[in-house]
C-alpha atoms as a PDB file:
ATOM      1  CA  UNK A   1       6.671  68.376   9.040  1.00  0.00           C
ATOM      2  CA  UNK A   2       5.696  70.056   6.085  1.00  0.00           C
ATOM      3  CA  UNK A   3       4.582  73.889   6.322  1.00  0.00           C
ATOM      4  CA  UNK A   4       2.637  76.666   4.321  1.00  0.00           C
ATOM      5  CA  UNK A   5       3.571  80.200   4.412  1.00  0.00           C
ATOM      6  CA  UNK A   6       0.275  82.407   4.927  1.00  0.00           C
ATOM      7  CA  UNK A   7      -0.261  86.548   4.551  1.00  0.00           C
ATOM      8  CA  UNK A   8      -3.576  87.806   5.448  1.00  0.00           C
ATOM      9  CA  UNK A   9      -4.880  91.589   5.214  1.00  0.00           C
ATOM     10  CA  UNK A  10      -7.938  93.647   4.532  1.00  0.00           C
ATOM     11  CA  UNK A  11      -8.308  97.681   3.720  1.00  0.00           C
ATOM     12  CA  UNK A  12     -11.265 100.023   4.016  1.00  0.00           C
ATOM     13  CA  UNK A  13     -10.068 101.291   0.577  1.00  0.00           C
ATOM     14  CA  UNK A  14     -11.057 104.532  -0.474  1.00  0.00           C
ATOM     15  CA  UNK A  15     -14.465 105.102  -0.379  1.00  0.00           C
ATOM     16  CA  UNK A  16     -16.241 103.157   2.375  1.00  0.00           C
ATOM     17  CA  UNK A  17     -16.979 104.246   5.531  1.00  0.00           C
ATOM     18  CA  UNK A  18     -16.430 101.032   6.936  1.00  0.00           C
ATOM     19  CA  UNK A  19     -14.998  98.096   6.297  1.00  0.00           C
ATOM     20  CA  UNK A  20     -17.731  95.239   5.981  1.00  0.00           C
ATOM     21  CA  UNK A  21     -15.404  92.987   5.110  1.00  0.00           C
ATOM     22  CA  UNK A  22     -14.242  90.307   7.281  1.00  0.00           C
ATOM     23  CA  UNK A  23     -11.420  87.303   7.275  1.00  0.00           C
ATOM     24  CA  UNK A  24     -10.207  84.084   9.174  1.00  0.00           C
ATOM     25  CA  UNK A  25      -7.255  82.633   9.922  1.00  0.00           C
ATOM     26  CA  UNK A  26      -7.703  79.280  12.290  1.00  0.00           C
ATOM     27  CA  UNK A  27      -9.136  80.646  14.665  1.00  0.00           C
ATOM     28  CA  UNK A  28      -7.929  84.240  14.149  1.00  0.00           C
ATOM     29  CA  UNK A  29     -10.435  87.204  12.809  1.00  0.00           C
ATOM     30  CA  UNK A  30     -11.078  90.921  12.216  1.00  0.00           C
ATOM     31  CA  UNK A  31     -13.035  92.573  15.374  1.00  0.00           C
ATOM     32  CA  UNK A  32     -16.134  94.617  13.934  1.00  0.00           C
ATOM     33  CA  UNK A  33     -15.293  98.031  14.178  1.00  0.00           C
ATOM     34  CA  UNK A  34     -11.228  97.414  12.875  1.00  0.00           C
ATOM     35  CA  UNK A  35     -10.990  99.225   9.135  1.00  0.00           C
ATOM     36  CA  UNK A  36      -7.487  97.470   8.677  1.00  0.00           C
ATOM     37  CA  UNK A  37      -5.756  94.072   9.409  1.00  0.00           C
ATOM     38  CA  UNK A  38      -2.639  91.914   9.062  1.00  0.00           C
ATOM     39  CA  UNK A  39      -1.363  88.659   9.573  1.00  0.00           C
ATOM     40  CA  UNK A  40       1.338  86.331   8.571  1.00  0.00           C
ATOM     41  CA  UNK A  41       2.484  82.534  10.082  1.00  0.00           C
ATOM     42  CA  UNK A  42       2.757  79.294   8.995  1.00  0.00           C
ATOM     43  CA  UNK A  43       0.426  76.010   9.078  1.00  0.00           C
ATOM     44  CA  UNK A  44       1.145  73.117   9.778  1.00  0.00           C
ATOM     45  CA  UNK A  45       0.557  70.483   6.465  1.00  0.00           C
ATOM     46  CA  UNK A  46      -0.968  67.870   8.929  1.00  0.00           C
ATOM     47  CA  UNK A  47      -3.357  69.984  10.280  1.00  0.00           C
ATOM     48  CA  UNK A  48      -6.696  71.125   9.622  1.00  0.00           C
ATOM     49  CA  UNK A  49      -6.436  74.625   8.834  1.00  0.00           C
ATOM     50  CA  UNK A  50      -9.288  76.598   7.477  1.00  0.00           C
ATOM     51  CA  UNK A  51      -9.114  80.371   6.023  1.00  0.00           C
ATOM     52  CA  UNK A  52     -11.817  81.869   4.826  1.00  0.00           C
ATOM     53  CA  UNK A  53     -13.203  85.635   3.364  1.00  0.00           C
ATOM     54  CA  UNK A  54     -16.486  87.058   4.154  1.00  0.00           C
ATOM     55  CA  UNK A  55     -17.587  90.197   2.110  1.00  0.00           C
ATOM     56  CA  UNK A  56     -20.672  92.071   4.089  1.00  0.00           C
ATOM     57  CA  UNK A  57     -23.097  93.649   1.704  1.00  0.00           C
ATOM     58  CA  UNK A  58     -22.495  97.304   1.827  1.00  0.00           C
ATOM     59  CA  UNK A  59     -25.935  97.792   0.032  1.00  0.00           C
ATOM     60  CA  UNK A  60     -28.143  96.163   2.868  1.00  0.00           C
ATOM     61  CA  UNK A  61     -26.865  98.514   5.440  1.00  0.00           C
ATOM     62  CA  UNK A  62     -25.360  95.908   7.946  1.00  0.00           C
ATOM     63  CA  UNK A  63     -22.445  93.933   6.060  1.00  0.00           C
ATOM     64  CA  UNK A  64     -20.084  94.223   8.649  1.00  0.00           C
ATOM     65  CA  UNK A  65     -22.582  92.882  11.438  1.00  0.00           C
ATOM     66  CA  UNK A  66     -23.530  89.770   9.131  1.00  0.00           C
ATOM     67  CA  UNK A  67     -19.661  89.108   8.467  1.00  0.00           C
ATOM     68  CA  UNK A  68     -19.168  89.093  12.083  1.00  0.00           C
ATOM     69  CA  UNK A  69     -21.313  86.633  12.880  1.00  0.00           C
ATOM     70  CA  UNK A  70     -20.089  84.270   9.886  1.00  0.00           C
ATOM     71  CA  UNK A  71     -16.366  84.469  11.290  1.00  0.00           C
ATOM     72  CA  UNK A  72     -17.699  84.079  14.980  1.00  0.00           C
ATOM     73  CA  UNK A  73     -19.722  81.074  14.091  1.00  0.00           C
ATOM     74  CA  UNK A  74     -16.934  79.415  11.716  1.00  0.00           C
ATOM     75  CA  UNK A  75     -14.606  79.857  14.535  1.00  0.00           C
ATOM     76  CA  UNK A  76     -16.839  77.800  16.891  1.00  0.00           C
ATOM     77  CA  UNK A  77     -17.600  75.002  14.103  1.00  0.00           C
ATOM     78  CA  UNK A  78     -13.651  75.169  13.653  1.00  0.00           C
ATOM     79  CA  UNK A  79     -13.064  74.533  17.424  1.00  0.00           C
ATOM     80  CA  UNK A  80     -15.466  71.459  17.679  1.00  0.00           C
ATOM     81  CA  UNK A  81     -13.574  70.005  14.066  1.00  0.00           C
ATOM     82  CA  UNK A  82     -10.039  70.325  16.280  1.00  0.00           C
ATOM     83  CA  UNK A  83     -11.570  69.066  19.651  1.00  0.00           C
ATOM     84  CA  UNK A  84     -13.585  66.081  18.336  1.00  0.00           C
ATOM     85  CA  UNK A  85     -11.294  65.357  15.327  1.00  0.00           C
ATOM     86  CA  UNK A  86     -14.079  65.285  12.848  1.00  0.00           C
ATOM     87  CA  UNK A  87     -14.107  66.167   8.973  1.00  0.00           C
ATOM     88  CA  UNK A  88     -14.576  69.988   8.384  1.00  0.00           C
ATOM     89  CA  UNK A  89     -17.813  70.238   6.458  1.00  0.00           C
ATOM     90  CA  UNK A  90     -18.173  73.590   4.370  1.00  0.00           C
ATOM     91  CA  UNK A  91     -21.732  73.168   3.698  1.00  0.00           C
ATOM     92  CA  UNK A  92     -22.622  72.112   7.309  1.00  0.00           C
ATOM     93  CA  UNK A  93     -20.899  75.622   8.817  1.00  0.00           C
ATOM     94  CA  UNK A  94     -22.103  77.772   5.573  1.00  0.00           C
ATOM     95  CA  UNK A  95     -25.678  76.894   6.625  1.00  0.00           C
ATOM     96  CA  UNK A  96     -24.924  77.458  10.222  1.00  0.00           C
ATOM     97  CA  UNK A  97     -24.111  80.978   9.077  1.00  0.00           C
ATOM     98  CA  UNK A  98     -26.899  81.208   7.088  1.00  0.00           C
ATOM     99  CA  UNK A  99     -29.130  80.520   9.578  1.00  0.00           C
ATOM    100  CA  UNK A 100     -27.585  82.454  12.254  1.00  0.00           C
ATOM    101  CA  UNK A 101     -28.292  85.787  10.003  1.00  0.00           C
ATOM    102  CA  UNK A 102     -31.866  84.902   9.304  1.00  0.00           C
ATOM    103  CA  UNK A 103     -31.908  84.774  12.824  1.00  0.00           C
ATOM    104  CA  UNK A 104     -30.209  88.060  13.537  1.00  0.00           C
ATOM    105  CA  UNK A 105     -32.643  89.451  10.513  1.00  0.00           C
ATOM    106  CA  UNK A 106     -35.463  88.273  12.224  1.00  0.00           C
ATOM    107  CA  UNK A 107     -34.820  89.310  15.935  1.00  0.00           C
ATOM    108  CA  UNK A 108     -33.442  92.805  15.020  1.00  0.00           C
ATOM    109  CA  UNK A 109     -35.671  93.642  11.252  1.00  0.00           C
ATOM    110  CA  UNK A 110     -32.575  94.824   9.433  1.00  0.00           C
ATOM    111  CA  UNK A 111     -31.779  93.871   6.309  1.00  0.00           C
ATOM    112  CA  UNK A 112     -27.750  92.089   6.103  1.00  0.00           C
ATOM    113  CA  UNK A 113     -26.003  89.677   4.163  1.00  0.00           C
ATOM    114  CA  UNK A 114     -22.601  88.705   3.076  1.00  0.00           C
ATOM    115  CA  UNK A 115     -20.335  86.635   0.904  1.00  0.00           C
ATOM    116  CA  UNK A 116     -18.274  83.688   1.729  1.00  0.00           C
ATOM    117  CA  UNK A 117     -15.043  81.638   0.386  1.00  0.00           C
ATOM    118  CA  UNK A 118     -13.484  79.148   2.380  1.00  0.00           C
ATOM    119  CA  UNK A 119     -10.436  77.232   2.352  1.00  0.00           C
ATOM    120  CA  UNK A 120     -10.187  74.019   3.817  1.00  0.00           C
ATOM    121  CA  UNK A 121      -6.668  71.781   3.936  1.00  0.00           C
ATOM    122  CA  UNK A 122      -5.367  68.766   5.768  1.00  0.00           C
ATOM    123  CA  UNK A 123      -2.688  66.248   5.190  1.00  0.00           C
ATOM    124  CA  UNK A 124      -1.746  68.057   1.421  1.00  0.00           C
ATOM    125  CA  UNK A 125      -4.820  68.368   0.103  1.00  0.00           C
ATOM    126  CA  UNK A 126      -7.257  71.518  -0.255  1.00  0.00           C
ATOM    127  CA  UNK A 127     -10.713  72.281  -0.641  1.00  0.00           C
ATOM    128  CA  UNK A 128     -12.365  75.392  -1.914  1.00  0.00           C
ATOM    129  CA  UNK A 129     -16.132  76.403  -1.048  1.00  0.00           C
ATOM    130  CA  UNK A 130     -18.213  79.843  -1.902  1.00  0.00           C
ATOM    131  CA  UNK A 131     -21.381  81.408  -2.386  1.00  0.00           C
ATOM    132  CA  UNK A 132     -21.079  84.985  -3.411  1.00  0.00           C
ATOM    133  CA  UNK A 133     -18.418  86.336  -5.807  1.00  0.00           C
ATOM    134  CA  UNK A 134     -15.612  86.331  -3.071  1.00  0.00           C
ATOM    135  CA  UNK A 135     -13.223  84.283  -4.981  1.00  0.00           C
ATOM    136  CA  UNK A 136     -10.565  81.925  -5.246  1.00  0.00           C
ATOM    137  CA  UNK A 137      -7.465  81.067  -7.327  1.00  0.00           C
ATOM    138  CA  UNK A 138      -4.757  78.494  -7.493  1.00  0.00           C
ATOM    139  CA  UNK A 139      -1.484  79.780  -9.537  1.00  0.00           C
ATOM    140  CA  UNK A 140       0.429  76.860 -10.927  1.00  0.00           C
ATOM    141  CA  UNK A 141       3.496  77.163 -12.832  1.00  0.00           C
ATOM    142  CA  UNK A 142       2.954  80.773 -13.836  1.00  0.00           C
ATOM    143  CA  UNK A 143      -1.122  80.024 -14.358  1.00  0.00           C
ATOM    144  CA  UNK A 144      -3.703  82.239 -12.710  1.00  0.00           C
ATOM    145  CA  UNK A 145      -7.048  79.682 -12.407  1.00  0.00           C
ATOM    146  CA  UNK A 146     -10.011  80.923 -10.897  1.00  0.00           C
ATOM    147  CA  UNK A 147     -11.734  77.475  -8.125  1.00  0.00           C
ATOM    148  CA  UNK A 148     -14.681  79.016  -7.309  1.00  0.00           C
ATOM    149  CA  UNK A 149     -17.719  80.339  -9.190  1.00  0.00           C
ATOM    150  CA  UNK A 150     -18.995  83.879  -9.389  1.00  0.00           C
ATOM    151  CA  UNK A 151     -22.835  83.331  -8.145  1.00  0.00           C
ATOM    152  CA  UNK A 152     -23.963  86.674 -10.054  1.00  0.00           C
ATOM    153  CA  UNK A 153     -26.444  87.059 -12.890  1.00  0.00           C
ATOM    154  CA  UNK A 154     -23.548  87.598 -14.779  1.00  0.00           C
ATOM    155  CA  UNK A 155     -22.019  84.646 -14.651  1.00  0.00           C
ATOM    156  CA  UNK A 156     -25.382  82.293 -14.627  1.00  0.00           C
ATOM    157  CA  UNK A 157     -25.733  83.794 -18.096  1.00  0.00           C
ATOM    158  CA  UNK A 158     -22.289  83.217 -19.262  1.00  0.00           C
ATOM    159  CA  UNK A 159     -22.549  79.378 -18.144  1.00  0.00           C
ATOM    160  CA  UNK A 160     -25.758  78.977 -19.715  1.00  0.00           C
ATOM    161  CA  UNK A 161     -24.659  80.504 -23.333  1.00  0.00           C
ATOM    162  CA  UNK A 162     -21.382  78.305 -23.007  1.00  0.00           C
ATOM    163  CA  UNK A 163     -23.757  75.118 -22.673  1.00  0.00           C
ATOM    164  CA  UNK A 164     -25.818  76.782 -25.571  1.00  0.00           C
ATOM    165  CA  UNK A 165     -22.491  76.886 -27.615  1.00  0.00           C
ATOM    166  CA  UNK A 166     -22.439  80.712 -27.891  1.00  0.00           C
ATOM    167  CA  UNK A 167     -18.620  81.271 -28.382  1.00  0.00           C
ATOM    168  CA  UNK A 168     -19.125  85.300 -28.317  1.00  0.00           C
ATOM    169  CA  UNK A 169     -20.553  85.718 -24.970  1.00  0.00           C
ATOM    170  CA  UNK A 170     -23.351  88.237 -24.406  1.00  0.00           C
ATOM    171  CA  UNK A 171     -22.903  90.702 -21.361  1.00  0.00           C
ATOM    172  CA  UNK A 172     -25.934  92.355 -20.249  1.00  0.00           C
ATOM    173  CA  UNK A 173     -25.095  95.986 -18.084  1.00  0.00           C
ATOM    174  CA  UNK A 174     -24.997  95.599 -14.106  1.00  0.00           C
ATOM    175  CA  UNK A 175     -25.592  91.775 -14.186  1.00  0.00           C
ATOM    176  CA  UNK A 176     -22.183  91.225 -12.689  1.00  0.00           C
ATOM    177  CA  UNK A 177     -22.372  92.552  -9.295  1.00  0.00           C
ATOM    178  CA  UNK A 178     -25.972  91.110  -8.645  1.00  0.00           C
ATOM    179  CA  UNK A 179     -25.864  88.450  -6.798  1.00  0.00           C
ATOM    180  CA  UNK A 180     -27.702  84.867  -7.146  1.00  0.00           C
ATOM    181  CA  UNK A 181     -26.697  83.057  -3.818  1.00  0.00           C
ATOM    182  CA  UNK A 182     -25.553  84.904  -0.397  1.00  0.00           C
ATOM    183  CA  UNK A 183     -25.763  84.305   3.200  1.00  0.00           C
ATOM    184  CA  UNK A 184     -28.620  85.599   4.667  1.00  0.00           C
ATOM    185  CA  UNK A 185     -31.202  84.017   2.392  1.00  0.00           C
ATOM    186  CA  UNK A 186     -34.393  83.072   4.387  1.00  0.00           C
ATOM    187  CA  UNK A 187     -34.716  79.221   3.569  1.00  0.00           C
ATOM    188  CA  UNK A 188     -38.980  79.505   2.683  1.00  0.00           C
ATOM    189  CA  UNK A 189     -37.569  81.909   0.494  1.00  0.00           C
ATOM    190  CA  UNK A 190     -34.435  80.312  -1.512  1.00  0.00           C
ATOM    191  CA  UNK A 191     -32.394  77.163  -1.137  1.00  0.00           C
ATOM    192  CA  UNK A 192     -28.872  78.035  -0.264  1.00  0.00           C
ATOM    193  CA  UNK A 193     -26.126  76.082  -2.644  1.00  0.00           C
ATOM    194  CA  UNK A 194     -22.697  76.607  -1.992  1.00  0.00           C
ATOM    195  CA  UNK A 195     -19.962  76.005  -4.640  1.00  0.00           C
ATOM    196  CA  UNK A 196     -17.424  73.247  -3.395  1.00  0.00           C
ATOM    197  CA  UNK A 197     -14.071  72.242  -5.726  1.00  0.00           C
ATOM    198  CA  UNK A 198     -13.337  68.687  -5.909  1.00  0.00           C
ATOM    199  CA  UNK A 199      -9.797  68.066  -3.282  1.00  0.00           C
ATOM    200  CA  UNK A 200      -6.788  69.662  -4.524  1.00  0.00           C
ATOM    201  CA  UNK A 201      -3.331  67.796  -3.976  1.00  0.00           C
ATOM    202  CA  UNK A 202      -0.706  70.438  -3.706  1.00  0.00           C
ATOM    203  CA  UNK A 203       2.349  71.070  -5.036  1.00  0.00           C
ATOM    204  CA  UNK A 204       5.619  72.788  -4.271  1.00  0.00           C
ATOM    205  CA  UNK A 205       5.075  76.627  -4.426  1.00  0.00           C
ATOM    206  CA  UNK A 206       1.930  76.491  -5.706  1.00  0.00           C
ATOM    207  CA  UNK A 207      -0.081  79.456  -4.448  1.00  0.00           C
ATOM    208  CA  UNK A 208      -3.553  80.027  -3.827  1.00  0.00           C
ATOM    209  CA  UNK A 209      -5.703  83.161  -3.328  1.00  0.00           C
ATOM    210  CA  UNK A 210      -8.772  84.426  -1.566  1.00  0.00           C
ATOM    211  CA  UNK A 211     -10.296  87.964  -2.341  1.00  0.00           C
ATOM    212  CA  UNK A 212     -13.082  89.755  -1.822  1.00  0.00           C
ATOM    213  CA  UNK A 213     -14.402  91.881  -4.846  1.00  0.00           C
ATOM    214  CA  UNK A 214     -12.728  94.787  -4.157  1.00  0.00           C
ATOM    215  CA  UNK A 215      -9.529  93.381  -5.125  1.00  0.00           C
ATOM    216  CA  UNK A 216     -11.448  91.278  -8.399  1.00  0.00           C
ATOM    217  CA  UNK A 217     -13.353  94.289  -9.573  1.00  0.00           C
ATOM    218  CA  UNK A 218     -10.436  96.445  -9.383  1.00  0.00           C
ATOM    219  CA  UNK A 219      -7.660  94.558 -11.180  1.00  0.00           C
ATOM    220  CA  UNK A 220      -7.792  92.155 -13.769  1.00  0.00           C
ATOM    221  CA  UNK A 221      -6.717  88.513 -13.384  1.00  0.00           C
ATOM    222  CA  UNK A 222      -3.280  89.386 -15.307  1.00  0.00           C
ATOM    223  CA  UNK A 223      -2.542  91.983 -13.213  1.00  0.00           C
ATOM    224  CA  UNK A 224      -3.337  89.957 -10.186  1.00  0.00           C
ATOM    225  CA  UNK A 225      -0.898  87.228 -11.778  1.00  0.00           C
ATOM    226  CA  UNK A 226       2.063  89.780 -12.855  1.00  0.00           C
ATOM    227  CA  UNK A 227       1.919  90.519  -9.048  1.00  0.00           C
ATOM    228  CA  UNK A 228       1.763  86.841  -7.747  1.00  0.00           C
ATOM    229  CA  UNK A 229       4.694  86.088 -10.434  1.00  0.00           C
ATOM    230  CA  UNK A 230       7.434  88.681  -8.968  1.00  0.00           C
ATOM    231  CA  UNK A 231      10.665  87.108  -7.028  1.00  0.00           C
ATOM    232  CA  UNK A 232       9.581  88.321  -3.493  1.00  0.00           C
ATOM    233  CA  UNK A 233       8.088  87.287  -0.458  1.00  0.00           C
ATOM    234  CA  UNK A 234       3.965  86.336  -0.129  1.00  0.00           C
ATOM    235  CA  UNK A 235       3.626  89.444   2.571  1.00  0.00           C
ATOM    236  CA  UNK A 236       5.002  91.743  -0.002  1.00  0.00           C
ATOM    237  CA  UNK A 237       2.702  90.380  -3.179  1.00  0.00           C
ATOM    238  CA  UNK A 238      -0.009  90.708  -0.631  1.00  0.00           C
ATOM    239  CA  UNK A 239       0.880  94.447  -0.060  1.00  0.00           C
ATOM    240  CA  UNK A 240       1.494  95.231  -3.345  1.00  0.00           C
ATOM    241  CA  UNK A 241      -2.001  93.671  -4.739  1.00  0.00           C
ATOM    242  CA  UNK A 242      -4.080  95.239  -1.920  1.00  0.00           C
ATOM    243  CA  UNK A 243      -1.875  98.786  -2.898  1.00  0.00           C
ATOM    244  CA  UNK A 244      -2.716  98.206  -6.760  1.00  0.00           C
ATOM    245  CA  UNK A 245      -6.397  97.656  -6.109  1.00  0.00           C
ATOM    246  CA  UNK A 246      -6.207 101.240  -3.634  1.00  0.00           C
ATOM    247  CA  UNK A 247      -4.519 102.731  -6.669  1.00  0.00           C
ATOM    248  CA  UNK A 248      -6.793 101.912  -9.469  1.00  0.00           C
ATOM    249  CA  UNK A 249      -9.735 103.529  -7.059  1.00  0.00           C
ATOM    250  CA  UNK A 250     -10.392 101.497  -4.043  1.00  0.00           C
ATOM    251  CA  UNK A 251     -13.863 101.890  -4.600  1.00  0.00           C
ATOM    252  CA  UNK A 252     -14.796  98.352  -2.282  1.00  0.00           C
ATOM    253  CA  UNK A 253     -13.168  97.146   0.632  1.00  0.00           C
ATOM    254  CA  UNK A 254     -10.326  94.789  -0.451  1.00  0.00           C
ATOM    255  CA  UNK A 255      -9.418  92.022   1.331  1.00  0.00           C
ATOM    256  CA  UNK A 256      -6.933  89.252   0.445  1.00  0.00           C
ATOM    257  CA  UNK A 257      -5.406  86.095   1.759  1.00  0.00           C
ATOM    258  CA  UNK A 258      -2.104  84.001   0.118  1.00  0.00           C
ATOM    259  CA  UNK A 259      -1.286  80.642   0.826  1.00  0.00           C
ATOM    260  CA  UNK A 260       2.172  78.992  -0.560  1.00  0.00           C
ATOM    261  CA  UNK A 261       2.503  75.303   0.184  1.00  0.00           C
END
């Protein structure tokens, strides 16, 4: 039976207090209160196997709470999708999550939210989901490609002066960290649209990544590719991307995820 190689870990970096961030690995997550993780193992091809990255918003006070409850809940959904046998569904569980925040929001009046990228695969194939600017990459014979879409104000304007035809893109100042779409959006107040890829078949040593942004905002995507491209194993390009991103100022928690099929 055919297997991926997986390497999992998240940092506090340099400057947070606390790490908001949190991560999931089939079942497998990031207590609260921990400021660093690792893990590394193998899935099964066959399988359903779901990883995913949520980023808790630092600036609402409670980022690591919310991305506690996303992994808690996703690792429920995940159970039931093993037990029963039934098709993941990233927009059924991303709306769980949502509306397990509002709840929390509601019951306890403190303001939380928090990012989300998810990878879904079964029987070679792989699915990508977000809402945030967590991301996601596939690199493909030496290619760095971003799957999911940046929901920032940033990145709404980019699309929008591509469709206009506008080949020299117009950037307007701190419109790329503000976000259009998180968890934690009351419904009477926004309707909540995750970002799913079409099904990805695999191929032989293809590799695909999941970051929170304080890997992204940190390094560029060549220097993220320069690392994935180096003869050595995925634990060791994990290290050495989450030490690059600590180097060049750690100013976010960084967390990061590799998958090699």
């Amino acid at each position: 039976m055919e297997k991926y190689l997986i390497s999992a870990g998240t940092h506090i970096g340099n400057i947070r207090k606390k790490n908001e961030d949190n991560l999931f690995i089939n079942g497998i997550y990031k207590r609260r209160k921990e400021t660093k993780f690792s893990y590394n193992g193998l899935f099964q091809q066959k399988e359903t196997s779901v990883v995913g990255i949520f980023d808790g918003m630092g600036g609402l006070g409670n980022g690591d709470k919310a991305s506690y409850i996303a992994v808690k809940i996703l690792d429920k959904y995940f159970e039931f999708v093993r037990k029963k046998g039934v098709n993941f569904n990233s927009d059924v569980v991303l709306k769980k999550i949502n509306k397990c925040i509002c709840r929390e929001i509601d019951k306890s009046s403190e303001k939380m939210g928090s990012t989300a990228v998810l990878l879904f695969c079964k029987d070679g194939q792989i699915q990508i989901s977000n809402i945030g600017d967590s991301r996601a990459y596939l690199y493909r014979d030496g290619v760095l490609r971003q799957i999911s879409v940046d929901h920032t104000e940033q990145s709404s304007m980019f699309r929008m002066q591509e469709q206009l035809g506008i080949t020299k893109l117009i950037d307007i100042p701190n419109s790329r960290n503000t976000l259009t779409q998180h968890l934690g959006i009351q419904e009477n107040e926004f309707i909540l649209e995750p970002t799913e890829s079409e099904m990805i078949r695999v191929q032989k040593k293809d590799i695909y990544l999941l970051c929170s942004d304080g890997l992204t905002g940190m390094l560029q995507d060549t220097e993220i590719s320069d690392v994935l491209s180096m003869n050595m194993d995925l634990w060791n390009k994990k290290r050495i991307l989450i030490e690059k991103a600590m180097q060049a100022g750690g100013k976010d928690n960084i967390t990061v995820i590799l998958i090699e099929t």
